[in-house]
PDB file of N, CA and C in Angstrom:
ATOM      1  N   UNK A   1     123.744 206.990  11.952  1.00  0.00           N
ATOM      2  CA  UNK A   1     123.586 208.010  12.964  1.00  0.00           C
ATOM      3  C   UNK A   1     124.499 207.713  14.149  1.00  0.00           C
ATOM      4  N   UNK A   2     124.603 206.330  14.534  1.00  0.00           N
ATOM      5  CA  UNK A   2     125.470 206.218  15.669  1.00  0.00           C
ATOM      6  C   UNK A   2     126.682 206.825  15.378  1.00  0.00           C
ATOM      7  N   UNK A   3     126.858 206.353  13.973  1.00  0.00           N
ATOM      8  CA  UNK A   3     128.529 206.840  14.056  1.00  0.00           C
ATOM      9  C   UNK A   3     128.839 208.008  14.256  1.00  0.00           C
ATOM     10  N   UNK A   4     128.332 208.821  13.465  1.00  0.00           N
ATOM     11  CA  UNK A   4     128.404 210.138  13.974  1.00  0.00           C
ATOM     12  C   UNK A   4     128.361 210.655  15.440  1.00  0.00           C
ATOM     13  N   UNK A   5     127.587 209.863  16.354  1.00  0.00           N
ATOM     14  CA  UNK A   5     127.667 210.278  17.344  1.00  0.00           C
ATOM     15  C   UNK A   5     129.221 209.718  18.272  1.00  0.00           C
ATOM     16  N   UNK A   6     129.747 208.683  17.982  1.00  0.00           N
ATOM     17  CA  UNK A   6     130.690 208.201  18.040  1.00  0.00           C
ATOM     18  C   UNK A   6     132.235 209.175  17.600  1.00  0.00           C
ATOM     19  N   UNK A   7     131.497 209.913  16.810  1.00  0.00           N
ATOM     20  CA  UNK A   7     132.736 210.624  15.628  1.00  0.00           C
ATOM     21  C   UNK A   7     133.311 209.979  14.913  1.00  0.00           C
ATOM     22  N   UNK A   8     132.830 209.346  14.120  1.00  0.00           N
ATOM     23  CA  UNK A   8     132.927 208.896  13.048  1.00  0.00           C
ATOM     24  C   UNK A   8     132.373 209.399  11.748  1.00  0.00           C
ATOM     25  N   UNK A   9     132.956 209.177  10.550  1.00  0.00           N
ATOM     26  CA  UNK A   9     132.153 209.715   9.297  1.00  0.00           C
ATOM     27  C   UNK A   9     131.354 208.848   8.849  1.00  0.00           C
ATOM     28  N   UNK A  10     130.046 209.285   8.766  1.00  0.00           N
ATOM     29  CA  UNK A  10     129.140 208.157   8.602  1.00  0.00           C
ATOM     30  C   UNK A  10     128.618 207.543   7.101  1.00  0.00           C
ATOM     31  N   UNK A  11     129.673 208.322   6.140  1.00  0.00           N
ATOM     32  CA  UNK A  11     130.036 207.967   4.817  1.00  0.00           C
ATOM     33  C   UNK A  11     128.798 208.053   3.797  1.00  0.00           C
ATOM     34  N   UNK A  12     128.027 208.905   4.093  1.00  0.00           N
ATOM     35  CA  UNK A  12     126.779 209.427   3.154  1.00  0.00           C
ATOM     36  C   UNK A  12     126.189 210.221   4.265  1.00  0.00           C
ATOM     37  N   UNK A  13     124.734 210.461   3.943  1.00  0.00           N
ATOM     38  CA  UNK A  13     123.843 211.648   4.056  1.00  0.00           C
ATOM     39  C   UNK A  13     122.886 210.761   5.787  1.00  0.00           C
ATOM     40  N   UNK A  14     122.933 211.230   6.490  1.00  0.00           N
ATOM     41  CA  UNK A  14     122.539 210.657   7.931  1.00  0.00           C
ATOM     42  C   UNK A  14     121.083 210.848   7.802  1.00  0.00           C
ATOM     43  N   UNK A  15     120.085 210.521   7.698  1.00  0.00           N
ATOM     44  CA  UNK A  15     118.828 210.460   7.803  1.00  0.00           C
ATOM     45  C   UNK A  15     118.058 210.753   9.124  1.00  0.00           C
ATOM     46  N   UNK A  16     117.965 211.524   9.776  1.00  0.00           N
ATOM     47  CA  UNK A  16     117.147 211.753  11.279  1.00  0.00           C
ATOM     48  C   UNK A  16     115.890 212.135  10.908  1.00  0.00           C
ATOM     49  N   UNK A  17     114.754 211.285  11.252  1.00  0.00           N
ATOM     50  CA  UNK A  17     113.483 211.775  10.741  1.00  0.00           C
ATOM     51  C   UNK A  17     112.987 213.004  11.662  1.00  0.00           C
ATOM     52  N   UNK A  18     112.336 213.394  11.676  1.00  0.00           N
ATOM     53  CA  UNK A  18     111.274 214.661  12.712  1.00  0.00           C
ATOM     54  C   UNK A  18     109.846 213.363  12.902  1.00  0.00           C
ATOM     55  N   UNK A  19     110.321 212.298  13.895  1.00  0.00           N
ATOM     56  CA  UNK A  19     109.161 211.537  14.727  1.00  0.00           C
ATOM     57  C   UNK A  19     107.943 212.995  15.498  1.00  0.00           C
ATOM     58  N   UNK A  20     108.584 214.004  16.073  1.00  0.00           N
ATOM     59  CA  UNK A  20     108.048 214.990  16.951  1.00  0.00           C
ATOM     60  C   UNK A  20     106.495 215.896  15.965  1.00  0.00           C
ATOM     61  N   UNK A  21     107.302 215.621  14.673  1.00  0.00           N
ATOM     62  CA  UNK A  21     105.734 216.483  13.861  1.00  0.00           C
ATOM     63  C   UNK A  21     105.042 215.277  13.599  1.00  0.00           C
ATOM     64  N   UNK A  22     105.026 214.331  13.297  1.00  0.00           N
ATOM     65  CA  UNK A  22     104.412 213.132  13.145  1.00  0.00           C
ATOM     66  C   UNK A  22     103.385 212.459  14.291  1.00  0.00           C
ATOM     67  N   UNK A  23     103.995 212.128  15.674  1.00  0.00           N
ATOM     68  CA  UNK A  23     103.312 212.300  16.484  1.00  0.00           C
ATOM     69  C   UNK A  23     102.656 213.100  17.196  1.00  0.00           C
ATOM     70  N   UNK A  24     102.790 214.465  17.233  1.00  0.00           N
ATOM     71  CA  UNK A  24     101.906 215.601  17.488  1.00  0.00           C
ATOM     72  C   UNK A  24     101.360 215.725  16.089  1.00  0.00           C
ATOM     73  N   UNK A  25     101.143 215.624  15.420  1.00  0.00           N
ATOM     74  CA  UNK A  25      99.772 216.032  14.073  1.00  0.00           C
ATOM     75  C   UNK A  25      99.005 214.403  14.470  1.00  0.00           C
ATOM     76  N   UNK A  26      99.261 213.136  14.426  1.00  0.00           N
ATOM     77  CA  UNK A  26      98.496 212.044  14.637  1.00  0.00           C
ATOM     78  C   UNK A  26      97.874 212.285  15.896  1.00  0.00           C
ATOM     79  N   UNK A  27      98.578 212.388  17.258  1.00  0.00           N
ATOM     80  CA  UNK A  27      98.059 212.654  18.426  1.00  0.00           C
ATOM     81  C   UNK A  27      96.773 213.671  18.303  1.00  0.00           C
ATOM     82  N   UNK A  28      97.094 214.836  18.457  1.00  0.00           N
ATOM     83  CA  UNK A  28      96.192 215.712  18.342  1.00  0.00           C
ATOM     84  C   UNK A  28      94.450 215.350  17.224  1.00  0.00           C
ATOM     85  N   UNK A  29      95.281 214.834  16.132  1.00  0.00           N
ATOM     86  CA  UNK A  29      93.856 214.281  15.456  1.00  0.00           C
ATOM     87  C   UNK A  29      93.146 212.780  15.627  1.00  0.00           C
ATOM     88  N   UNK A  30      93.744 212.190  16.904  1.00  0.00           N
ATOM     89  CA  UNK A  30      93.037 211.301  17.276  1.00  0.00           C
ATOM     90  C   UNK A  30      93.470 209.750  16.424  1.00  0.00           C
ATOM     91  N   UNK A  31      94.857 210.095  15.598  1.00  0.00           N
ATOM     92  CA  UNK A  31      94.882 208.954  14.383  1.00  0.00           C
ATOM     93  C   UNK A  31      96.587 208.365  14.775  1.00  0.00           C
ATOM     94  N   UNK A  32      97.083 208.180  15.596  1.00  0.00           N
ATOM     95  CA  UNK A  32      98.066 207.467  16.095  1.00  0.00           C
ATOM     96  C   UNK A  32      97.745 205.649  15.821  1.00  0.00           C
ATOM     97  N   UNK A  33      98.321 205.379  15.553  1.00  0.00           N
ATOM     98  CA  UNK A  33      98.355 203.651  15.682  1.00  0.00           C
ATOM     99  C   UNK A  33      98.079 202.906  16.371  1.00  0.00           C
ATOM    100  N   UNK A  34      96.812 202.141  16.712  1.00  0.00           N
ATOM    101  CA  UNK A  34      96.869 201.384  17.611  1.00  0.00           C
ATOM    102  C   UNK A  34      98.019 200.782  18.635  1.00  0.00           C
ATOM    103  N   UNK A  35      98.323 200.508  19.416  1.00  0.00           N
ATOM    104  CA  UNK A  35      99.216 200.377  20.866  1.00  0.00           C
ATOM    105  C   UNK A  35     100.038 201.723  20.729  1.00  0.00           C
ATOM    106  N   UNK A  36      99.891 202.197  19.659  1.00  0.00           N
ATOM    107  CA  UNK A  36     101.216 203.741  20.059  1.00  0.00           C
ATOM    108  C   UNK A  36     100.098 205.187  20.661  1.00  0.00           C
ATOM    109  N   UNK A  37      98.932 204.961  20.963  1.00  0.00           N
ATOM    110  CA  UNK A  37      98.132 206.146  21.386  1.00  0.00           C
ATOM    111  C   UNK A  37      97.814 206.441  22.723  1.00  0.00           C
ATOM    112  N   UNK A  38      98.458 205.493  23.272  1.00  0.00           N
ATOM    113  CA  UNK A  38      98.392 205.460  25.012  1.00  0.00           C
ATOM    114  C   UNK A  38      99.907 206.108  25.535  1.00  0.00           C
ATOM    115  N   UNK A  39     101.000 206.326  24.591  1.00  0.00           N
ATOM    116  CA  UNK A  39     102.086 206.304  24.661  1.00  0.00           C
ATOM    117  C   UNK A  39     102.373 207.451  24.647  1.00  0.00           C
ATOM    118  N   UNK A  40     103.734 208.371  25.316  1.00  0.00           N
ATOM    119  CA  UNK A  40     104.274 209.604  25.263  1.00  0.00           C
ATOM    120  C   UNK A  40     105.254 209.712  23.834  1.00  0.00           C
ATOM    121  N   UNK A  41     105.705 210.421  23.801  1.00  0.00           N
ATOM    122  CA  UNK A  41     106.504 210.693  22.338  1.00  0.00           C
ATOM    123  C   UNK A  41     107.743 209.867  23.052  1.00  0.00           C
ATOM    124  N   UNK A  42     108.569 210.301  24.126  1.00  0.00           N
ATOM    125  CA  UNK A  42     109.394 209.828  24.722  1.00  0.00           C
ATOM    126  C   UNK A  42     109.605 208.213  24.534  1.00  0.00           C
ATOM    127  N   UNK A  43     108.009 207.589  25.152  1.00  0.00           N
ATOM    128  CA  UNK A  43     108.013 206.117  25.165  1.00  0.00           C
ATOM    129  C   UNK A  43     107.786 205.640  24.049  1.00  0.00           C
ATOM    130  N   UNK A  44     107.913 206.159  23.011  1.00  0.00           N
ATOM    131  CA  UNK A  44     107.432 205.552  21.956  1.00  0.00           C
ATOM    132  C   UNK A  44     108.863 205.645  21.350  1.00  0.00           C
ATOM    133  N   UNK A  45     109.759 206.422  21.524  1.00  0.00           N
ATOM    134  CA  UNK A  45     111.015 206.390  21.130  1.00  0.00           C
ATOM    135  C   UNK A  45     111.958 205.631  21.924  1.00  0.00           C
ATOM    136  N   UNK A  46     111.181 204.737  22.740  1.00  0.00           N
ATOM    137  CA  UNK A  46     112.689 203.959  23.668  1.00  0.00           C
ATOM    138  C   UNK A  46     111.988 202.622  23.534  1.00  0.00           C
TER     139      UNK A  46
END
């Protein structure tokens, strides 16, 4: 992924997950991971 952002060819298929449906469906149902449920989507990505 970096490379690409770099401009580079990143020489196969770049994988970017969707973290954003993952943590809003866990959040909302109360089932986030212990230390990650106090956390914003933001902080959990830095």
């Amino acid at each position: 992924m970096l490379s690409v952002i770099r401009g580079e060819e990143p020489g196969g298929l770049v994988f970017v997950p969707r973290l954003d449906i993952w943590y809003n469906f866990n959040k909302a149902h109360n089932s986030l991971p212990e230390g990650f449920d106090n956390l914003s989507l933001r902080e959990l990505t830095e």
